[in-house]
C-alpha atoms as a PDB file:
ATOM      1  CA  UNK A   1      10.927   4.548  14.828  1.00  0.00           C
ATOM      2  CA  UNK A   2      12.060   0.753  14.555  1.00  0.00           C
ATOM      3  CA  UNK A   3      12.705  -0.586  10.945  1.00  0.00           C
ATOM      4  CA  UNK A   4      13.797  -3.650   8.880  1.00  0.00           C
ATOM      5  CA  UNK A   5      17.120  -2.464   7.933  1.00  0.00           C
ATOM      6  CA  UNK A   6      19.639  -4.021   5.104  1.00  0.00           C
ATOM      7  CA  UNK A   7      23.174  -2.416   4.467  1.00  0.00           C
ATOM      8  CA  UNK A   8      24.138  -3.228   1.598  1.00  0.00           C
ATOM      9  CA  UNK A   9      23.379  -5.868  -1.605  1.00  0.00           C
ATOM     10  CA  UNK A  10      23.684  -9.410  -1.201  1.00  0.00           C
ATOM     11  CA  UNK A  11      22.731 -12.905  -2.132  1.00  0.00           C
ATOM     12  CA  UNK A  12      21.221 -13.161   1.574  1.00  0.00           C
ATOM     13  CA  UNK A  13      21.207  -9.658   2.952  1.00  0.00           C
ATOM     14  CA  UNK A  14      22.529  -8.990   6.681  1.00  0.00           C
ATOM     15  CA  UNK A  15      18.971  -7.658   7.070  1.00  0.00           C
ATOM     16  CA  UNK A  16      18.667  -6.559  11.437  1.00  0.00           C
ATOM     17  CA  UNK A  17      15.661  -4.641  13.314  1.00  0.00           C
ATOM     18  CA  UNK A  18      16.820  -1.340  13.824  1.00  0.00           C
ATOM     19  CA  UNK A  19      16.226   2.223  14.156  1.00  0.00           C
ATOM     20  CA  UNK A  20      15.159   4.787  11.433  1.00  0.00           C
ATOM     21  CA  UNK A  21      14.456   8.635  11.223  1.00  0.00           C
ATOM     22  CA  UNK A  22      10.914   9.770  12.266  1.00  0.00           C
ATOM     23  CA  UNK A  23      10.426  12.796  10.544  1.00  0.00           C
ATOM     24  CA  UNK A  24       7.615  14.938   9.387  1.00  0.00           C
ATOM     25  CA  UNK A  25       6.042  14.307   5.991  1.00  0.00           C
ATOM     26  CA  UNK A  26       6.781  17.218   3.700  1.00  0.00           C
ATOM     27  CA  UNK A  27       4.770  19.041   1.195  1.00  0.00           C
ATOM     28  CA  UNK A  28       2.612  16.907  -0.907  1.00  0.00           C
ATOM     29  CA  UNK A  29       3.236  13.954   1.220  1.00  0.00           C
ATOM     30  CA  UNK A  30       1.595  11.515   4.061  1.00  0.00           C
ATOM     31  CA  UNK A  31       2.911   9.641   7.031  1.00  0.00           C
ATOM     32  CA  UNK A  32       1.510   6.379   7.474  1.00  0.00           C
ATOM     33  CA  UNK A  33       1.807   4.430  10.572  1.00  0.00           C
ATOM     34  CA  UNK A  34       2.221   1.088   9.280  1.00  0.00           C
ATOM     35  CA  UNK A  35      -0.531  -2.073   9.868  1.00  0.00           C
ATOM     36  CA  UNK A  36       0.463  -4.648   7.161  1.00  0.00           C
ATOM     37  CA  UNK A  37       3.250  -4.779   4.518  1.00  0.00           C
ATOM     38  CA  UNK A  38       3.610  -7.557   2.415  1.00  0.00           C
ATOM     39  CA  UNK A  39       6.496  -8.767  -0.122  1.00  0.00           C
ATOM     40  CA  UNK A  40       6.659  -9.283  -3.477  1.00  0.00           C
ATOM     41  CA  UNK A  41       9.587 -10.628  -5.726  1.00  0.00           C
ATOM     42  CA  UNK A  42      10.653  -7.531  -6.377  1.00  0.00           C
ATOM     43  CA  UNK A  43      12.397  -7.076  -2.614  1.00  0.00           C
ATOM     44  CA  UNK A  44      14.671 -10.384  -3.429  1.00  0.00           C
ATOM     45  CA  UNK A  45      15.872  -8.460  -6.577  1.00  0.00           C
ATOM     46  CA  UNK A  46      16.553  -5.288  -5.144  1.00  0.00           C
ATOM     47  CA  UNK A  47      18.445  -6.581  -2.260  1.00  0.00           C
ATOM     48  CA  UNK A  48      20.283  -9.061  -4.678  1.00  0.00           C
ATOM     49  CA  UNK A  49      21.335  -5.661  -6.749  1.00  0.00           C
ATOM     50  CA  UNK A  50      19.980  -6.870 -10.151  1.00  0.00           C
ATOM     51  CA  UNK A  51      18.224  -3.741  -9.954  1.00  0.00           C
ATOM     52  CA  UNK A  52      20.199  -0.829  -9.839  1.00  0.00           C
ATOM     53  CA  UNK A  53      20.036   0.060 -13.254  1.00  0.00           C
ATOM     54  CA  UNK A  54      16.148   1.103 -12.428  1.00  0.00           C
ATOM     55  CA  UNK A  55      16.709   1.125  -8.929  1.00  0.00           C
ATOM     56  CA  UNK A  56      20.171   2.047  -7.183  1.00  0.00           C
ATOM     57  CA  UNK A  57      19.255   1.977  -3.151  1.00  0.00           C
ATOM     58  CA  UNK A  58      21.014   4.099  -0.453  1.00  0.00           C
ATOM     59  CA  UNK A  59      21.948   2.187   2.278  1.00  0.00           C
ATOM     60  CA  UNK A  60      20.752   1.556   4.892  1.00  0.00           C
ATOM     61  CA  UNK A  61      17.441   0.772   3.174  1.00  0.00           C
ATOM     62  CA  UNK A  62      14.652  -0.043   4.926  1.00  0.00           C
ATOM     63  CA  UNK A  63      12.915  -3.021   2.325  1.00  0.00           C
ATOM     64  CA  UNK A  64       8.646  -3.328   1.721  1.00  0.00           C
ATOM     65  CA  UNK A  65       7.217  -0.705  -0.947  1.00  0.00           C
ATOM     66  CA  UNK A  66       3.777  -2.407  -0.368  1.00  0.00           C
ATOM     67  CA  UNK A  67       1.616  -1.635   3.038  1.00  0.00           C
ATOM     68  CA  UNK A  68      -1.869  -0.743   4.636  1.00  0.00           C
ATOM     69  CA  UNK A  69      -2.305   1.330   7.141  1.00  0.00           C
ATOM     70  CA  UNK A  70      -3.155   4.743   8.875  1.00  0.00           C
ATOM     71  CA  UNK A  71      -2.689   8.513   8.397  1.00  0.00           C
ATOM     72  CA  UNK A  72      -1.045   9.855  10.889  1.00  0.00           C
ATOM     73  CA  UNK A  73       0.589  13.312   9.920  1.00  0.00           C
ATOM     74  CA  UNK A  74       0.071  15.286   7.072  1.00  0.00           C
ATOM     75  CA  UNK A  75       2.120  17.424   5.059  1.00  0.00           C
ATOM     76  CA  UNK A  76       1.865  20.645   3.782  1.00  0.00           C
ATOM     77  CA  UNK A  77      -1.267  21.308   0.518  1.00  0.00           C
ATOM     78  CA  UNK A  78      -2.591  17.589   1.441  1.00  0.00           C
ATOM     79  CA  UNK A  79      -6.310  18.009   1.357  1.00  0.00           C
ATOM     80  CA  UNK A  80      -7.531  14.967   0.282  1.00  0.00           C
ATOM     81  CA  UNK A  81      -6.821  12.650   2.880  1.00  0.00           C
ATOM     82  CA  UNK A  82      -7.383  12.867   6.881  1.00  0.00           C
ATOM     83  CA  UNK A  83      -5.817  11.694  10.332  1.00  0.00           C
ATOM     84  CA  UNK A  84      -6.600   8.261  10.901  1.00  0.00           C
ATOM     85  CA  UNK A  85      -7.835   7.596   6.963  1.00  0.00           C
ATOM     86  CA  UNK A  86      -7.069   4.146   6.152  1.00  0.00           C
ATOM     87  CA  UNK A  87      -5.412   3.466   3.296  1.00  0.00           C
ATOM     88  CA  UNK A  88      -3.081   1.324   1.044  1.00  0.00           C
ATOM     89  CA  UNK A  89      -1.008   2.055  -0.930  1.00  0.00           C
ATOM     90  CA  UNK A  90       2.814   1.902  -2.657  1.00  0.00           C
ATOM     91  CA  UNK A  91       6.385   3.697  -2.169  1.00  0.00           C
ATOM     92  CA  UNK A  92       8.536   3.860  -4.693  1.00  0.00           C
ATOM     93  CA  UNK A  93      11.272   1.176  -4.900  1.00  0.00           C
ATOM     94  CA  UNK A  94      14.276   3.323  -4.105  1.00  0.00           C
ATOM     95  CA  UNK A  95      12.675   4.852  -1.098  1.00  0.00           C
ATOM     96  CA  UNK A  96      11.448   1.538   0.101  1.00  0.00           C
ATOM     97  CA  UNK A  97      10.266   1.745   3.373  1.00  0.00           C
ATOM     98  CA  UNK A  98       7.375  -0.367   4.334  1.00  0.00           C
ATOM     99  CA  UNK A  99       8.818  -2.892   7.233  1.00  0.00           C
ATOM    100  CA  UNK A 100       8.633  -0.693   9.893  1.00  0.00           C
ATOM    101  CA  UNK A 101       6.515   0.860  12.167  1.00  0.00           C
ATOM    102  CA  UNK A 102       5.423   3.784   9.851  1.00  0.00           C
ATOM    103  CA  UNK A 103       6.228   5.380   6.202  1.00  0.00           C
ATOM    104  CA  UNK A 104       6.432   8.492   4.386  1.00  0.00           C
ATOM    105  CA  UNK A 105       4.932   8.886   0.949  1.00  0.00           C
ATOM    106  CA  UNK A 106       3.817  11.343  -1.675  1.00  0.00           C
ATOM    107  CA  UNK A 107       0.032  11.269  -1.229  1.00  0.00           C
ATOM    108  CA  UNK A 108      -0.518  10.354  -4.726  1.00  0.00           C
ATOM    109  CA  UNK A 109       0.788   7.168  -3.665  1.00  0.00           C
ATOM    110  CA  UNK A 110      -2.163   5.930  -1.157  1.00  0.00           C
ATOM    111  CA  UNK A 111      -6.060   5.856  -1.311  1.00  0.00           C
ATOM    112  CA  UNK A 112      -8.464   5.166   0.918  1.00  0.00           C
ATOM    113  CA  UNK A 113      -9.353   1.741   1.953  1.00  0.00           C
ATOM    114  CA  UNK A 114     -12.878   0.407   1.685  1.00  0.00           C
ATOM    115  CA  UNK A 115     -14.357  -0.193   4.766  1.00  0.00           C
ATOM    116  CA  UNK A 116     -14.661  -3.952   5.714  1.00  0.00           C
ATOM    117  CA  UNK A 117     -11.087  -4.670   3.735  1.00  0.00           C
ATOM    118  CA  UNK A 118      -8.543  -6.486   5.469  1.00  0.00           C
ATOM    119  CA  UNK A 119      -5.051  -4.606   6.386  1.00  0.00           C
ATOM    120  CA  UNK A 120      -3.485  -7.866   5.904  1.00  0.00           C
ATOM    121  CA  UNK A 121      -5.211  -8.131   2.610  1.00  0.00           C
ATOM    122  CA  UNK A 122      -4.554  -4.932   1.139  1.00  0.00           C
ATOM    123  CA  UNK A 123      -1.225  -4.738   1.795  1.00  0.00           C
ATOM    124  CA  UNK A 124      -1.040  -7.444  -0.713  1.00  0.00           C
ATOM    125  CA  UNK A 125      -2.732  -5.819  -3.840  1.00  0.00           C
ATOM    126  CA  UNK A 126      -0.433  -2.563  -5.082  1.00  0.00           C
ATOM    127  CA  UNK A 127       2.326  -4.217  -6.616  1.00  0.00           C
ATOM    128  CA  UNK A 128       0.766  -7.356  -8.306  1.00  0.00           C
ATOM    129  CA  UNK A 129      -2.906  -6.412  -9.328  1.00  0.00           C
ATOM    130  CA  UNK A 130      -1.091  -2.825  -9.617  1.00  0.00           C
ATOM    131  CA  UNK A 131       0.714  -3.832 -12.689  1.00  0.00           C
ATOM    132  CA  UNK A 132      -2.121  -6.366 -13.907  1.00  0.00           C
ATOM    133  CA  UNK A 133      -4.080  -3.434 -13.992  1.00  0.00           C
ATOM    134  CA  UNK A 134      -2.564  -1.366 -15.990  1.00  0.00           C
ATOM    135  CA  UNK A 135      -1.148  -4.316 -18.590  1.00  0.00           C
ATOM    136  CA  UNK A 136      -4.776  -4.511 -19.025  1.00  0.00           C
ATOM    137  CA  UNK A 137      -6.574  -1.583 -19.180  1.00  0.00           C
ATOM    138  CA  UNK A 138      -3.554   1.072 -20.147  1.00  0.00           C
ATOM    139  CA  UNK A 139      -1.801  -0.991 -22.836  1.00  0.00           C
ATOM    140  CA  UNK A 140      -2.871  -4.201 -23.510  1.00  0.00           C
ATOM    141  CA  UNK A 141      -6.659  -2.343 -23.776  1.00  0.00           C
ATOM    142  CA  UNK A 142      -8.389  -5.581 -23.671  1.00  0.00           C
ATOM    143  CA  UNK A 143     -11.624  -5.246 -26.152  1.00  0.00           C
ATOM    144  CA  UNK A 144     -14.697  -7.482 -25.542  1.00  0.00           C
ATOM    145  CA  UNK A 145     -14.639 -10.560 -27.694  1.00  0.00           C
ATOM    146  CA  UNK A 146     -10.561 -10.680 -27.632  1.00  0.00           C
ATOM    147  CA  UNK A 147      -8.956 -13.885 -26.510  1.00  0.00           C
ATOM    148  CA  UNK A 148      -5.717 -12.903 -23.729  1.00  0.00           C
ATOM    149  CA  UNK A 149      -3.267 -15.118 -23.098  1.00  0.00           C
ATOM    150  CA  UNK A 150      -1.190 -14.734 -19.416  1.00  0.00           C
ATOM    151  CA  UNK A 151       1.655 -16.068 -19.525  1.00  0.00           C
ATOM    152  CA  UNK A 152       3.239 -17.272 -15.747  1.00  0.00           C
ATOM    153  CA  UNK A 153      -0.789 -17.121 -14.750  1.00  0.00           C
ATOM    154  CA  UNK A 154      -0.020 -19.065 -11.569  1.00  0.00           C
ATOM    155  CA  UNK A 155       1.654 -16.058  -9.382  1.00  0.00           C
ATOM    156  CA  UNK A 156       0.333 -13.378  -8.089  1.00  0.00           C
ATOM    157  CA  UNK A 157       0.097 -11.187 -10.946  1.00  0.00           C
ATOM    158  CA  UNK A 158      -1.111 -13.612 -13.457  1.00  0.00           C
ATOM    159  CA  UNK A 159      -3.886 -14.807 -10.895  1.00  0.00           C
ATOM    160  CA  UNK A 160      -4.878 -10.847 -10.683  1.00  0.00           C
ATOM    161  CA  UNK A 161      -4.973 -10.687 -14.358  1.00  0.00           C
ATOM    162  CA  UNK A 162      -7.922 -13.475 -14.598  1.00  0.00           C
ATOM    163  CA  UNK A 163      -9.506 -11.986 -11.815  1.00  0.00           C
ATOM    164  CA  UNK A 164      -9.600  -8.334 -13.453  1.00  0.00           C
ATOM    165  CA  UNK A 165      -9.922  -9.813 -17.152  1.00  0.00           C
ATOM    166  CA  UNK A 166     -12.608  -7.414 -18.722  1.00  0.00           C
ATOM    167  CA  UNK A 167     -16.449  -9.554 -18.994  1.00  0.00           C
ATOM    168  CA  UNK A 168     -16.814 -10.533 -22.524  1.00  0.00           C
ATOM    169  CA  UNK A 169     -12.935 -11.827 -22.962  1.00  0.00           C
ATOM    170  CA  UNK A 170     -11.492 -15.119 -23.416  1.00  0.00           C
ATOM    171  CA  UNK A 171      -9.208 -15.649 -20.927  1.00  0.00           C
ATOM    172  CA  UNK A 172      -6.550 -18.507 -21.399  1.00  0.00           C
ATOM    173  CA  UNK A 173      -3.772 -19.306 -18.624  1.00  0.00           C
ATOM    174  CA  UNK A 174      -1.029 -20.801 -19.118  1.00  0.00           C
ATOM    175  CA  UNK A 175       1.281 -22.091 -16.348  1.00  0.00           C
ATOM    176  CA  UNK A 176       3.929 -24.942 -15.973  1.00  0.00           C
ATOM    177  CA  UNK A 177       2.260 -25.390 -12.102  1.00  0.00           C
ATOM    178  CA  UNK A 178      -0.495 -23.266 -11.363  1.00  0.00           C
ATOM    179  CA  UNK A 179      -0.392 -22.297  -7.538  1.00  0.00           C
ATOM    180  CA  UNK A 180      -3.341 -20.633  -5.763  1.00  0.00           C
ATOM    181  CA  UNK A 181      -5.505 -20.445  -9.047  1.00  0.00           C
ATOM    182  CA  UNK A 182      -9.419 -19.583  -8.316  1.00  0.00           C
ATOM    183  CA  UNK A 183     -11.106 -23.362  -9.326  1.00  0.00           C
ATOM    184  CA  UNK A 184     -13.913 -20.871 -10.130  1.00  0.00           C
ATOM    185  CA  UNK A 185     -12.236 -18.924 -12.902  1.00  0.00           C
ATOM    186  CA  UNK A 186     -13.651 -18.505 -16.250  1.00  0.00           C
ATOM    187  CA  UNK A 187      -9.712 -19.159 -17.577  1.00  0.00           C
ATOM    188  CA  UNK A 188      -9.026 -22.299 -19.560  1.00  0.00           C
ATOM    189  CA  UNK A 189      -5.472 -23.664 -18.513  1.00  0.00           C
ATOM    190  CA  UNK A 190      -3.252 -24.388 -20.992  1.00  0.00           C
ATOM    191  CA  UNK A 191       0.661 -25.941 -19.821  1.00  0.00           C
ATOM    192  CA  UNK A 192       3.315 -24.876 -22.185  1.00  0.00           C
ATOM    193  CA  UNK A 193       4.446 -28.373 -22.920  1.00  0.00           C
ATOM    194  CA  UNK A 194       0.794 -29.208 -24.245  1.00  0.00           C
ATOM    195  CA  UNK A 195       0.497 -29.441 -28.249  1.00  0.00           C
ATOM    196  CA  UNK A 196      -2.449 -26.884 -28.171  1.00  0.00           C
ATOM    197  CA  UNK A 197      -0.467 -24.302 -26.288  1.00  0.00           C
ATOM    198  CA  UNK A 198       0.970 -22.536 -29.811  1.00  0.00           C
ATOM    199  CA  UNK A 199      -2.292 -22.445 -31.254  1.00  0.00           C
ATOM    200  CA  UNK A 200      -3.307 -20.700 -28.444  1.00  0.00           C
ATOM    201  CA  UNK A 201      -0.743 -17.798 -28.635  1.00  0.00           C
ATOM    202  CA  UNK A 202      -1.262 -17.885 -32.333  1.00  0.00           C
ATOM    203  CA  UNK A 203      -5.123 -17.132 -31.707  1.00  0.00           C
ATOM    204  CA  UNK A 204      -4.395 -14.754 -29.054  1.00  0.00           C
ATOM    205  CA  UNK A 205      -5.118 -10.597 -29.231  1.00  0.00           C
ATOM    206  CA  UNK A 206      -3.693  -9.651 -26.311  1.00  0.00           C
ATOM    207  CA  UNK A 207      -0.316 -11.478 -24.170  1.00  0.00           C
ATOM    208  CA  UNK A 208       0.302 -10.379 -20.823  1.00  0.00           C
ATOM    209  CA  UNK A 209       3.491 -12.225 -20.187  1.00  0.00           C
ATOM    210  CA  UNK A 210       4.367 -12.496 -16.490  1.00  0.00           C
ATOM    211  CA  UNK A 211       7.156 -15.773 -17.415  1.00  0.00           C
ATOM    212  CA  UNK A 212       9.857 -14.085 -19.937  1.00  0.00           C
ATOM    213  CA  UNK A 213      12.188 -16.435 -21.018  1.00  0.00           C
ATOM    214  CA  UNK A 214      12.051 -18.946 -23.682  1.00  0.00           C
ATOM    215  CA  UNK A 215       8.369 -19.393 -23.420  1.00  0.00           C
ATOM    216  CA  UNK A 216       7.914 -15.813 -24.522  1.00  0.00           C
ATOM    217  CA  UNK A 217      10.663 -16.601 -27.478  1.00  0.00           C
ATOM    218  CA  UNK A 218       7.994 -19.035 -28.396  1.00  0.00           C
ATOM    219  CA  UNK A 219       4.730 -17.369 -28.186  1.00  0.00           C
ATOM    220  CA  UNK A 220       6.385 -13.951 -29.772  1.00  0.00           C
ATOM    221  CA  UNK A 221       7.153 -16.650 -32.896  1.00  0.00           C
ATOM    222  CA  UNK A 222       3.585 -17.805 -32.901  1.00  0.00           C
ATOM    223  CA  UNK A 223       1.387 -14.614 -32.288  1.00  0.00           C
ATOM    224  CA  UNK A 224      -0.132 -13.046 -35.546  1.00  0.00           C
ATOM    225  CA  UNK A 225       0.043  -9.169 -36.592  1.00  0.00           C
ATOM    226  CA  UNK A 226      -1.560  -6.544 -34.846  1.00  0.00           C
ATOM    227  CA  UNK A 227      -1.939  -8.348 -31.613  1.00  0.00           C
ATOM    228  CA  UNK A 228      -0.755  -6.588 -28.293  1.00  0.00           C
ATOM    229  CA  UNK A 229       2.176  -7.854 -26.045  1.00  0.00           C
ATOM    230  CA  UNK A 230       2.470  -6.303 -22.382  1.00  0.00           C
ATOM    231  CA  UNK A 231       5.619  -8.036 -20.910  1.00  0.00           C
ATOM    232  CA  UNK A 232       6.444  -7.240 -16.897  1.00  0.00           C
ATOM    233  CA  UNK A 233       9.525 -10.437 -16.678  1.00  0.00           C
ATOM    234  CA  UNK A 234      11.873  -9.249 -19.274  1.00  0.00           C
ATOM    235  CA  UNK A 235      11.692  -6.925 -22.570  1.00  0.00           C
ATOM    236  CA  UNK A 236      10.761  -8.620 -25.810  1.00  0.00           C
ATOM    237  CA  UNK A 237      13.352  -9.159 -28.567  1.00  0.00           C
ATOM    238  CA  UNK A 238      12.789  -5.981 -30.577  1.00  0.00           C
ATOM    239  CA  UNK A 239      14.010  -7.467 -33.772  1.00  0.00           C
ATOM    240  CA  UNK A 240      11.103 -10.557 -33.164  1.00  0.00           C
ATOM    241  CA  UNK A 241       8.675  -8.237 -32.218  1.00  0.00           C
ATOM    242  CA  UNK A 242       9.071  -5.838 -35.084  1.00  0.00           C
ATOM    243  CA  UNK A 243       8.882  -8.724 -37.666  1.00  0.00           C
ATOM    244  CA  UNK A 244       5.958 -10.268 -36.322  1.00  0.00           C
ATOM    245  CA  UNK A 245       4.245  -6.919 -36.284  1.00  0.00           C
ATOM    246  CA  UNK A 246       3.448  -7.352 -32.849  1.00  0.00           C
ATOM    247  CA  UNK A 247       2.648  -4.198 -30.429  1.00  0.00           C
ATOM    248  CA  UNK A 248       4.999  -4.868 -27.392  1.00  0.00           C
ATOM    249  CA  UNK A 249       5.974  -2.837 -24.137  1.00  0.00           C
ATOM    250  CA  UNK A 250       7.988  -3.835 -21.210  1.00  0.00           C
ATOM    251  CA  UNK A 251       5.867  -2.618 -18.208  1.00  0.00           C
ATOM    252  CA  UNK A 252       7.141  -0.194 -15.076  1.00  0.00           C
ATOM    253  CA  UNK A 253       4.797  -0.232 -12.331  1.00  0.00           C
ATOM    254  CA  UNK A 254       3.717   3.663 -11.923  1.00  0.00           C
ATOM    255  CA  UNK A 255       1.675   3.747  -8.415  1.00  0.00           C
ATOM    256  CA  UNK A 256      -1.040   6.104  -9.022  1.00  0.00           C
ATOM    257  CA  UNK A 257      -4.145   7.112  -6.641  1.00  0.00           C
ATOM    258  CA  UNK A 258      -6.449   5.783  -9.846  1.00  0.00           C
ATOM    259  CA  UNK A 259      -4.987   2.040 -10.210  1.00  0.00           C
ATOM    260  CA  UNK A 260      -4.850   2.140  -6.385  1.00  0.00           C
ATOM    261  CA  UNK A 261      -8.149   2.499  -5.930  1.00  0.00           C
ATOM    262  CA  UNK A 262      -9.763   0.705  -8.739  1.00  0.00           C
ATOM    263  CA  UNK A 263      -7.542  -2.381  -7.594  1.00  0.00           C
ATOM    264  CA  UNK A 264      -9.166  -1.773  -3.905  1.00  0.00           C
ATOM    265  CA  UNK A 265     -12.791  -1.285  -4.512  1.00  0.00           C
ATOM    266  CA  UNK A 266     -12.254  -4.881  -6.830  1.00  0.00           C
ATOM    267  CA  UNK A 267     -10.849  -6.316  -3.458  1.00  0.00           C
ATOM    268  CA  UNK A 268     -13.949  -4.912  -1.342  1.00  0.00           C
ATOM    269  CA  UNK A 269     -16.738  -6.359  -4.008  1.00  0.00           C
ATOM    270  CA  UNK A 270     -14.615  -9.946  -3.951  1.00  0.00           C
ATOM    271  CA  UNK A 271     -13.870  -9.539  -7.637  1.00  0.00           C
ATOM    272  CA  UNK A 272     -10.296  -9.178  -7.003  1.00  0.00           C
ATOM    273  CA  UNK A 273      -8.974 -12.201  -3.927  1.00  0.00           C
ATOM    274  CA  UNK A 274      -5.318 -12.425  -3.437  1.00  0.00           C
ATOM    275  CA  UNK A 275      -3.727 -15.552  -2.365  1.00  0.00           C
ATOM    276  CA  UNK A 276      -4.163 -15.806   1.208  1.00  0.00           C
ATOM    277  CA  UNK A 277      -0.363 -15.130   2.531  1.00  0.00           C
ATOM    278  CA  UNK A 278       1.464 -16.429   5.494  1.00  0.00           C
ATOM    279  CA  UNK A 279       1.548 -13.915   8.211  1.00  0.00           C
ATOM    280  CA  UNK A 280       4.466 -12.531   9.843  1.00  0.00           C
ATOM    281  CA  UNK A 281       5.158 -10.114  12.796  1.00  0.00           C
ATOM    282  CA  UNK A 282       7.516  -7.472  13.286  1.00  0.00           C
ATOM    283  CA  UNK A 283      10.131  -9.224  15.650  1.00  0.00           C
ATOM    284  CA  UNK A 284      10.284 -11.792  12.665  1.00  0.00           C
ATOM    285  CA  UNK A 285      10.722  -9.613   9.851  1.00  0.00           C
ATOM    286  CA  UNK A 286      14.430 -10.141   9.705  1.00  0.00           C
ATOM    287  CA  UNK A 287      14.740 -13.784   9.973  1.00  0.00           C
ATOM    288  CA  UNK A 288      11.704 -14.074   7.457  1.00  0.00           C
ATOM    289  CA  UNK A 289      12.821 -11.662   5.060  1.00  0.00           C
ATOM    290  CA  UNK A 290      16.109 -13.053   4.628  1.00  0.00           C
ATOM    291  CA  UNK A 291      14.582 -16.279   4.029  1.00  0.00           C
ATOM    292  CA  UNK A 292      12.308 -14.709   1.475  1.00  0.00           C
ATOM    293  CA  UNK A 293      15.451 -13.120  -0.526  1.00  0.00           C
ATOM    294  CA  UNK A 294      17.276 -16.485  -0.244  1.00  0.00           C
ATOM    295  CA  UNK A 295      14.360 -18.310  -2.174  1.00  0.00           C
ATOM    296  CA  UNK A 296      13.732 -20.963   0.976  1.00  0.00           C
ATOM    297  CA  UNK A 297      10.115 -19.423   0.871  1.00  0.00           C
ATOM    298  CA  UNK A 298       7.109 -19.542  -1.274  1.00  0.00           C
ATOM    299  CA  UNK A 299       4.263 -18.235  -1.472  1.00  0.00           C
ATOM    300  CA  UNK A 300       2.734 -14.115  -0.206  1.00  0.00           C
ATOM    301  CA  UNK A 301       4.156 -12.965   2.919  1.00  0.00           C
ATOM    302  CA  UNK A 302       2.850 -10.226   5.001  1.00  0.00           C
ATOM    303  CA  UNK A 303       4.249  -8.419   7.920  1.00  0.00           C
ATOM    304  CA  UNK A 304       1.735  -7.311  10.245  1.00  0.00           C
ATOM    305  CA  UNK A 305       2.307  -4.916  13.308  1.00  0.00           C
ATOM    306  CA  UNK A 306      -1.467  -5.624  14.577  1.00  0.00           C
ATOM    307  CA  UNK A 307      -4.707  -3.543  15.292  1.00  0.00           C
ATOM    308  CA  UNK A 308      -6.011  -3.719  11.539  1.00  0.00           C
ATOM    309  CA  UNK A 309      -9.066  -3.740  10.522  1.00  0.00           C
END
């Protein structure tokens, strides 16, 4: 089958259309032939190699862990899914995979996708409402009444995060330049230069901080004890952390079936909208993603191969 392919790490990888194994999926696992796959920051950093402490690739790697698409093999003891199912869903990082014409994953990895919900569109949900997800509802456990602050709220993530905030939560967004924000969010935007922006964090219950860096230095200074810290940029300064009291994790996307589908049926009942992304085809994908690693390019980025639905 034809693939993106990349051959080793680089600042701008020699990234080149060729071809890739077709094999069968084995036991426990699904072949997908490929409609949509999008990219996320994560792909710059794994083909830049700051990665390979959680991530060491084998190369060649075929880049794109986030797609939509349809079944079209199953493996051995896979009885939940069907020939020509479509789904979404997420490989993991080392296995890569997604920019090309079809992908092998455990079936764990994919649900079903709602009828009436963009390839296109889906392929751009696993990773970043994926891990706003579960910052929300497995750690961060957002209770009604709490006030969350998002740090980095204008990417993708952050904008998922307001979308998915529980009903009955104050929802405060803070952003040096908020791109693609919903003007019809509940969130109150707050810029991390403005004078209110530490009383903020000191009010705040819950942090899901999507920016790392010295604005989470600052926040981690302000917040009060007991309140919850979920950061997804860079891991908090234990030392801070533990003398504030503070309850902090550094989060590691796990793609599960649940969060898969929970993030998909939000899509499908237009509680969850992505930014609408720039749409690529397959004899592009190399000049595009190398563009994409090399930072001339901004924005959600999707890779479609056509007949989605």
């Amino acid at each position: 089958m034809r693939a993106l392919l990349i051959d080793g790490y680089a600042p701008v990888p020699s990234a080149h259309l060729g071809t890739a194994a077709d094999v069968r999926p084995g036991p426990g696992e699904v072949r997908i032939r490929v409609e949509a796959a999008a990219l996320n920051p994560l792909d710059a950093k794994l083909a830049h190699g700051d990665m390979t402490g959680w991530f060491p690739l084998a190369f060649p790697y075929v880049p794109g862990t986030d797609f939509a698409g349809v079944v079209d093999a199953l493996g051995e003891a896979v009885t939940d899914l069907r020939l020509g199912d479509a789904v979404l869903g997420r490989s993991d990082p080392v296995a890569g995979g997604a920019l090309a014409e079809a992908i092998i994953v455990p079936a764990r990895c994919v649900t079903r996708r709602p009828e009436g919900l963009d390839a296109s569109i889906a392929a751009c949900l696993p990773t970043p409402a994926g891990i706003a997800y579960q910052a929300l509802f497995d750690h961060l456990r957002v209770p009604e009444g709490a006030v969350l602050l998002i740090l980095g709220a204008g990417g993708a993530v952050g904008r998922a995060a307001i979308q998915l905030a529980p009903a009955g939560v104050e929802v405060v967004a803070c952003a040096g330049q908020p791109r693609g924000t919903d003007p019809a969010s509940p969130a109150r935007w707050v810029r991390p230069d403005e004078p209110d922006f530490l009383r903020v964090a000191a009010k705040a219950d819950c942090v899901l901080d999507c920016a790392g860096g010295e604005i989470q230095h600052r926040v981690i200074a302000a917040m009060h004890p007991g309140a919850k810290l979920a950061a997804i940029v860079a891991p908090a300064d234990e030392a801070a952390v533990v003398a504030r009291g503070i309850d902090a994790a550094f989060l590691v996307l796990e793609t599960r079936r649940d969060t898969l589908a929970a993030i998909a049926d939000a899509a499908a009942r237009g509680v969850l909208h992505p930014e609408t992304p720039a749409v690529f085809g397959f004899e592009e994908s190399a000049a595009t993603y190398r563009d994409y690693v090399a930072g001339r390019t901004i924005g959600k980025l999707v890779m479609t191969t056509g007949g989605g639905r």
